[in-house]
Every structure is written in C-alpha cells, then in structure tokens.
Protein backbone atom coordinates (compact mmCIF):
# COMPACT_ATOMS: atom_id res chain seq x y z
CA UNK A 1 0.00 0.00 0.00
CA UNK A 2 2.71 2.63 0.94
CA UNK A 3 4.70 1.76 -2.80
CA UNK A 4 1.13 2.58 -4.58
CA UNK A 5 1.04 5.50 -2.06
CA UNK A 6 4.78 6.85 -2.92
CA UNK A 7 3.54 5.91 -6.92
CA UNK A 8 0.97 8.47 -6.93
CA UNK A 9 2.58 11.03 -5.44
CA UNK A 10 5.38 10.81 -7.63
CA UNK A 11 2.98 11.36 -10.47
CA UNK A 12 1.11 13.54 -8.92
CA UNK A 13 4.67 15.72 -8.49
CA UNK A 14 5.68 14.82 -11.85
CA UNK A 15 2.57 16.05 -13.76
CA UNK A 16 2.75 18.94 -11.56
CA UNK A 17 5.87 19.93 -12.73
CA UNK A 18 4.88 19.63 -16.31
CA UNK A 19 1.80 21.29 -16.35
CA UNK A 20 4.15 24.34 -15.55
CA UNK A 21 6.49 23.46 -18.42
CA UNK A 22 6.32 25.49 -21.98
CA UNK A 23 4.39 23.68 -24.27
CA UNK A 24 4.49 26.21 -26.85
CA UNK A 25 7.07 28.36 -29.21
CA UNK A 26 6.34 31.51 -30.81
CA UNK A 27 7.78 32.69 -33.98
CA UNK A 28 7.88 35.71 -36.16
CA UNK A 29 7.89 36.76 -39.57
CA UNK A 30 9.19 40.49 -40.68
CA UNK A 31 6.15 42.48 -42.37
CA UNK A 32 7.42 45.67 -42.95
CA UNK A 33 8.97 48.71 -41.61
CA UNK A 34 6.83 51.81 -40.38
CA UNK A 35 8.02 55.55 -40.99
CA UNK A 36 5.85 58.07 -39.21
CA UNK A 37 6.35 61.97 -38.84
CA UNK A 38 4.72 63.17 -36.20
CA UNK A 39 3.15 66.89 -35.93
CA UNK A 40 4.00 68.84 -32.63
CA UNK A 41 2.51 67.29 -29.66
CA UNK A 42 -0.58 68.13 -28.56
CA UNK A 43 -0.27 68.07 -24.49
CA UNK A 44 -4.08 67.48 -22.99
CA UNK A 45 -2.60 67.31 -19.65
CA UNK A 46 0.05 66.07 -17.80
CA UNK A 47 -0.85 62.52 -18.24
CA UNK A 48 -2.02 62.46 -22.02
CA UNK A 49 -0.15 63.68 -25.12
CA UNK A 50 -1.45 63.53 -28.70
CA UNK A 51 0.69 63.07 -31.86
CA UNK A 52 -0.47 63.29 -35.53
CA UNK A 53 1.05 61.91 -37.86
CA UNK A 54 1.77 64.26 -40.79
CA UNK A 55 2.10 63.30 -44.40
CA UNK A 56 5.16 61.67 -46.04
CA UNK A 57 4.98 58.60 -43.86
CA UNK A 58 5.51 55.21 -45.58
CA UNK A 59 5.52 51.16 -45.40
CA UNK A 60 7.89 48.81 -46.86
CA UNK A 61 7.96 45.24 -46.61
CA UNK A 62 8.19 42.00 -48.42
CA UNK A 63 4.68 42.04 -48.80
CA UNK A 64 3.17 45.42 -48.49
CA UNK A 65 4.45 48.66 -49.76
CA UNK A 66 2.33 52.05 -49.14
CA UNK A 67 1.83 55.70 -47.37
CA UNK A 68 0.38 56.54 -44.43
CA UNK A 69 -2.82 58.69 -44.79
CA UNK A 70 -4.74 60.47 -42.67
CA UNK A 71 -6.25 60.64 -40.31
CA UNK A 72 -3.33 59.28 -38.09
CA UNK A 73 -2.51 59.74 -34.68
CA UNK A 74 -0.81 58.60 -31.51
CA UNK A 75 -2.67 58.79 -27.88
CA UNK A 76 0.89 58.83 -25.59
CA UNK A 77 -0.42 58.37 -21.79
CA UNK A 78 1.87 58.56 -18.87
CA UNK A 79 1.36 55.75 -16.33
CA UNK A 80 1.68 56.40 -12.49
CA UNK A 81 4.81 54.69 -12.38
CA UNK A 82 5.93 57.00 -15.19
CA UNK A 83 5.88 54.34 -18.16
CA UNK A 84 4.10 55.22 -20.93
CA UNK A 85 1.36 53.52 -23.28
CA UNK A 86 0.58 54.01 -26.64
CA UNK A 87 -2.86 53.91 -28.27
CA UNK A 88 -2.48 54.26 -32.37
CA UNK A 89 -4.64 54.90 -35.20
CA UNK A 90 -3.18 55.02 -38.71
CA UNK A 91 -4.65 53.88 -42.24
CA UNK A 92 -2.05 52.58 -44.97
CA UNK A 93 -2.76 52.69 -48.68
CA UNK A 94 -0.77 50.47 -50.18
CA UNK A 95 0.73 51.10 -53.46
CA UNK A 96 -2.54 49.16 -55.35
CA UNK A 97 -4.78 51.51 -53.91
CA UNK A 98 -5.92 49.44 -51.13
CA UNK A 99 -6.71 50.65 -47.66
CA UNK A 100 -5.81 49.08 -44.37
CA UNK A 101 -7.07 50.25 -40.78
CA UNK A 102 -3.96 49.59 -38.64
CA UNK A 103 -4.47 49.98 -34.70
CA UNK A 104 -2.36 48.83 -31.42
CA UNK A 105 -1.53 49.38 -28.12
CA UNK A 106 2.28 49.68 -26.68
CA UNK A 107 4.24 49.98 -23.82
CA UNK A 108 7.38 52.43 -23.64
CA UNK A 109 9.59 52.17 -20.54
CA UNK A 110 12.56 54.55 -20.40
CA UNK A 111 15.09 55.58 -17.42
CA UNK A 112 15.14 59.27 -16.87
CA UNK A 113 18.34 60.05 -18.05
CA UNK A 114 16.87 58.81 -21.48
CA UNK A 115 13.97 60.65 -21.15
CA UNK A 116 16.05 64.15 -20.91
CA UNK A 117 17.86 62.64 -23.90
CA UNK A 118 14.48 62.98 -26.44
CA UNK A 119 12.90 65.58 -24.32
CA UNK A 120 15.60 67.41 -26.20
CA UNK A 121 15.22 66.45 -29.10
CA UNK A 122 17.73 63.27 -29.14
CA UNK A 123 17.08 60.67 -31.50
CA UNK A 124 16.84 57.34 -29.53
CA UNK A 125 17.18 53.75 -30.67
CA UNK A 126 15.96 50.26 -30.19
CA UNK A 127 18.94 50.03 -27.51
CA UNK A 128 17.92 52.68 -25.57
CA UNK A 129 14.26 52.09 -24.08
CA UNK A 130 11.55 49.47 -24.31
CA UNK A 131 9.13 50.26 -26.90
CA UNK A 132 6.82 47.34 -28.16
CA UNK A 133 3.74 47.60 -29.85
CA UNK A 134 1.36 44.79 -31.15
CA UNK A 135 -0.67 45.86 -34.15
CA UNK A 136 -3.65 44.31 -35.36
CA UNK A 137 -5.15 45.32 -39.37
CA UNK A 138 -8.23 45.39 -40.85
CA UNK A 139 -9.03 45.74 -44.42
CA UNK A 140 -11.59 44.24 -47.80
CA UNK A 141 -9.05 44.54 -50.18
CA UNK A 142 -8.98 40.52 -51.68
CA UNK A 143 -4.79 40.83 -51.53
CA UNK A 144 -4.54 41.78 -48.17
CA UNK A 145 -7.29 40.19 -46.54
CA UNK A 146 -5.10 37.61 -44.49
CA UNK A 147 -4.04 40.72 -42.37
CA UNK A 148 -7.33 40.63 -40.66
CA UNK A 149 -6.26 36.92 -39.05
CA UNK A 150 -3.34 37.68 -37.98
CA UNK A 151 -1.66 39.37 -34.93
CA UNK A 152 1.87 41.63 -35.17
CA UNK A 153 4.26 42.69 -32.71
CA UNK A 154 6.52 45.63 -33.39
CA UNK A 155 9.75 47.36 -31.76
CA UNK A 156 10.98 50.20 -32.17
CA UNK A 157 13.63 51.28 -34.46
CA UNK A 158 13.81 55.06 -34.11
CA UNK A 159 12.14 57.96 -32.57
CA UNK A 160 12.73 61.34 -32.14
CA UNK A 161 10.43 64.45 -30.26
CA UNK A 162 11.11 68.35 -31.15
CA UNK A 163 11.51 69.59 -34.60
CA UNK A 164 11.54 66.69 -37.39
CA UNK A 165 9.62 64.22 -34.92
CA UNK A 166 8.86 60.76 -36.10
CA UNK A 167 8.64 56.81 -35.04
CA UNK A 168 9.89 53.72 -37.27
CA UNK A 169 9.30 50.53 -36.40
CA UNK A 170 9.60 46.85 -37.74
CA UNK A 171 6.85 45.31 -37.75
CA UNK A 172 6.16 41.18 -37.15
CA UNK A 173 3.41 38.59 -37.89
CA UNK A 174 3.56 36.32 -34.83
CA UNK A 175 3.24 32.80 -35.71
C-alpha cells in the first residue's frame, strides 16, 4: 500500500511539474517597416499627449508597400509609475490603392536620463528604451485580406520628439 502510495505522489509531483512546463514556441515573420512623422505634440494634460502623424509617412515590406494617410494619430499616456502607453490609429494605402485600418496598443519604458535625452530632441534607438507595440489590421481589399487573421508585434527602431519628430518601427506577424 505505501509503494502505490509513494507511486501516486510521484505522479502527482511529476505532472505537476509539467503542467508548468512550456508547451508552446512563438515565432515571427518580418512584415514591414513603419516611418511616421509626427506633428508637434498636442499636451491634454500632464498625463495624455497627442501626436499626428503628418504626411510623407511610408511602409515597406516583403509584402506590403504604401503611405500613411490620414487621419493618423498617436494617444501617448503617462502611467503612475511614469511608463508610458501608446494607443495608435493610422490607415495605410498600399501602393494598389488598397486601404488598411492599422491599430495597437504599446508599452514604452525609459530611465530618466533617457527621457532628458528625447525631451531634447535626441534621437533614440531600439537600444535605448523598451518600446513594443502589437498591431492588429483590418481591411476588404482581396490581396490583403489575411491581415485581418493575424496578430503583429513591433519594436521600435527610431524615434525622435522636437523639430523633425517621427517613429519607425519593424513590424512582425507572430506565428
């Protein structure tokens, strides 16, 4: 009785310990790259800052190429522990003349001394803060319509406040 005892426990212990275990893998697949210029901020208050996104911004990847168009804009909010979160709104038209809603949500963490850095106008890099993003698309157009199924994640490349503002990103399905 105590070895069928000692048995079950040990299986008990062992599932346990698997059902904890990664049973999954996620992998990517580069989209494209994102160019916006961004219009002077547009401060709310002290928690909420608005950027538009001005024309001349673009998209190029292995399989979509196009402009942003308006309207186009970024909802910066300031957490209380100072991080910030995105909230974006941007159409593409791609270079066929179709149109695809693009929207996501992102986190930006930065350490102060970096945040002096592009509070005057500094351009920062992937290297310097954490800045992810994970866009979702919507669109009719028959060539595109397999964005609407699938779910991106994005980092940031560049970005740069003050005069000549803008974000680029890279942008990844997630398979």
């Amino acid at each position: 009785m105590k070895r069928i005892l000692s048995a079950a426990l040990c299986l008990i212990a062992f599932a346990s310990a698997l059902a904890g275990a990664q049973t999954t893998k996620i992998t990517t697949e580069y989209l494209m790259t994102l160019y916006a210029p961004l219009d002077t901020p547009q401060k709310i208050d002290n928690s909420l800052t608005i950027y538009n996104v001005v024309p001349g911004g673009w998209v190029k990847g292995p399989k979509i190429n196009g402009t942003l168009i308006a309207p186009a804009a970024d909802w910066i909010r300031i957490m209380p522990d100072g991080n910030l979160r995105q909230d974006v709104r941007l159409t593409i038209k791609t270079d066929e003349g179709a149109l695809i809603y693009v929207t996501y949500n992102g986190i930006i963490s930065r350490s102060k001394e970096v945040g002096k850095r592009i509070a005057s106008g500094g351009v920062l890099t992937s290297a310097d803060e954490y800045f992810l993003m994970a866009p979702t698309m919507e669109t009719s157009a028959k060539a595109y319509v397999w964005l609407n199924r699938v779910q991106c994640v994005g980092k940031m490349v560049e970005v740069k406040t003050g005069g000549n503002s803008f974000v680029k990103y890279d942008i990844f399905i997630v398979h």
